[in-house]
Protein backbone atom coordinates (compact mmCIF):
# COMPACT_ATOMS: atom_id res chain seq x y z
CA UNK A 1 -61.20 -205.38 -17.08
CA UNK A 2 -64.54 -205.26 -18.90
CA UNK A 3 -66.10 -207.35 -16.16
CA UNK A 4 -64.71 -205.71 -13.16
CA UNK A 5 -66.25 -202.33 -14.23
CA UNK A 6 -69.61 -203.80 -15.01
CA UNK A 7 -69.38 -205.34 -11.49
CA UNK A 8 -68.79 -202.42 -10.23
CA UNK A 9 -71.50 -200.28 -11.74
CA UNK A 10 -73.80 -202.75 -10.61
CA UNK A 11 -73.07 -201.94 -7.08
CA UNK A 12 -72.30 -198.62 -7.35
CA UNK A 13 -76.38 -198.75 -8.92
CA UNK A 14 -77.66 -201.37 -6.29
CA UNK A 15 -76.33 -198.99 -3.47
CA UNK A 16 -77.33 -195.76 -4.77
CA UNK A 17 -80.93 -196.91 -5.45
CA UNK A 18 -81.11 -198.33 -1.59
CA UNK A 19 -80.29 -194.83 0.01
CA UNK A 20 -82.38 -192.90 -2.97
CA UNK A 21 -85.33 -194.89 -1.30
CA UNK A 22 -84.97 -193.79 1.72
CA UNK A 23 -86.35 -190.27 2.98
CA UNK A 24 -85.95 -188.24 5.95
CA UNK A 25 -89.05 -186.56 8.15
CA UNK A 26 -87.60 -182.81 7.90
CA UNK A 27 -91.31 -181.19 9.12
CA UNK A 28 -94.34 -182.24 10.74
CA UNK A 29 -97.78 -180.85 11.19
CA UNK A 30 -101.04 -182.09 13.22
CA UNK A 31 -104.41 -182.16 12.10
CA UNK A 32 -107.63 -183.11 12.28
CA UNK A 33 -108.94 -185.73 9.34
CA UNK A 34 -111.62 -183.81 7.28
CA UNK A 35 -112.53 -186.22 4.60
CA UNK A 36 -111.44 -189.87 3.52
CA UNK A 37 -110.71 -189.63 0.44
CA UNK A 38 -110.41 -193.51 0.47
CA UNK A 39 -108.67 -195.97 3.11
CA UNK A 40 -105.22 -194.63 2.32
CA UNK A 41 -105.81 -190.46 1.40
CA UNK A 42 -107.47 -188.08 3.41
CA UNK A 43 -108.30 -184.57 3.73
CA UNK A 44 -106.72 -182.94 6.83
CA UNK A 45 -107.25 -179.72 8.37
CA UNK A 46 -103.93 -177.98 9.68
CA UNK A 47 -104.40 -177.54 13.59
CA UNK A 48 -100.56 -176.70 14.28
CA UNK A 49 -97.16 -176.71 11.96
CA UNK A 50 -94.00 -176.07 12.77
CA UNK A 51 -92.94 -172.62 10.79
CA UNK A 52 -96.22 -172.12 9.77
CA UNK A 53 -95.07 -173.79 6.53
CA UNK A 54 -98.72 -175.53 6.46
CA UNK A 55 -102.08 -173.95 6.89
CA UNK A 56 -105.85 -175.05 5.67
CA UNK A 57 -105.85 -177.95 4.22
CA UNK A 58 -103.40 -180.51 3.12
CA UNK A 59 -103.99 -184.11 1.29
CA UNK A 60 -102.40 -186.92 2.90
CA UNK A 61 -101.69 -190.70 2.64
CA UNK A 62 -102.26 -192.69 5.04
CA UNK A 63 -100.81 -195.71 4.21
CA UNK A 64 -97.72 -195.00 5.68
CA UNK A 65 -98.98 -196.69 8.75
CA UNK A 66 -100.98 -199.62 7.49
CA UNK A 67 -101.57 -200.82 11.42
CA UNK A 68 -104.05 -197.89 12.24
CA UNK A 69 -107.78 -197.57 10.86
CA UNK A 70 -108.24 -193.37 10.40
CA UNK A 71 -111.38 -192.13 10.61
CA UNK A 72 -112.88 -188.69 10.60
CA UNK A 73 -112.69 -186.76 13.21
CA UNK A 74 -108.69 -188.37 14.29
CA UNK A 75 -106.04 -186.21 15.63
CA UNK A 76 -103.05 -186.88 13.78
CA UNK A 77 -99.53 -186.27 13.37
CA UNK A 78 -98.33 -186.41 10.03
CA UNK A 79 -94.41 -185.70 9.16
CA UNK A 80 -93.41 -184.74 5.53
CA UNK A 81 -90.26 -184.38 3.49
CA UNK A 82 -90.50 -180.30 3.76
CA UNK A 83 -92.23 -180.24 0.38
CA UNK A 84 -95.45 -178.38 -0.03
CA UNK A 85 -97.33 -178.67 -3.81
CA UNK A 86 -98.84 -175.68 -4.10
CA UNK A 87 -102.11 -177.12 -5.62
CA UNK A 88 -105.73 -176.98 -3.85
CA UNK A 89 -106.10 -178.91 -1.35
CA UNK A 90 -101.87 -178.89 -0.53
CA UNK A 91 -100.18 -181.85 -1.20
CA UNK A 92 -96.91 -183.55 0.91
CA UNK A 93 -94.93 -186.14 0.80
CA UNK A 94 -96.58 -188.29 3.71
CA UNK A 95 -93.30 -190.15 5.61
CA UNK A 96 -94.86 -190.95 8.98
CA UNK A 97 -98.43 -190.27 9.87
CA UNK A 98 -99.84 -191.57 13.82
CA UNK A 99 -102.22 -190.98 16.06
CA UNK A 100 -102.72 -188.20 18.92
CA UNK A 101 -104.07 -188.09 21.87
């Protein structure tokens, strides 16, 4: 009996922690790349957002998509969690960040 439950928290653990990982895009915004900050943060400036939820500027990472090399100056799309920090410069939880034309 001991055993079974233990084998069973285990999974129960093992499966929560795999969905817990995994985040949904729930806004996006597109900007223009300020400042790097380094190769994976950047400053952006907020061109359009959906609800108006963000304006000015908003740090970013930008290792979400290792395959592209950012520069100032890019166009990008970045999609967040929905979460604004209200700190200076704005902070959100980067899920998807690409190029636009």
């Amino acid at each position: 009996m001991k055993k079974s439950f233990i084998s069973l928290f285990i999974v129960l653990l093992c499966c929560s922690l795999l969905f817990m990982g995994k985040s949904e895009v729930k806004a996006t915004f597109i900007g223009v790349i300020e400042e790097m900050v380094n190769d994976r943060k950047a400053v952006v400036y907020v061109t359009e957002s959906e609800n108006d939820a963000v304006r000015g500027i908003v740090y970013i990472n930008l290792a979400k998509n290792p395959d592209i090399k950012f520069k100032v100056g890019d166009k990008i799309k970045v999609g967040y969690d929905g979460t604004v920090q209200d700190t200076a410069p704005m902070w959100v939880t980067t899920l998807t960040v690409e190029l636009v034309e």
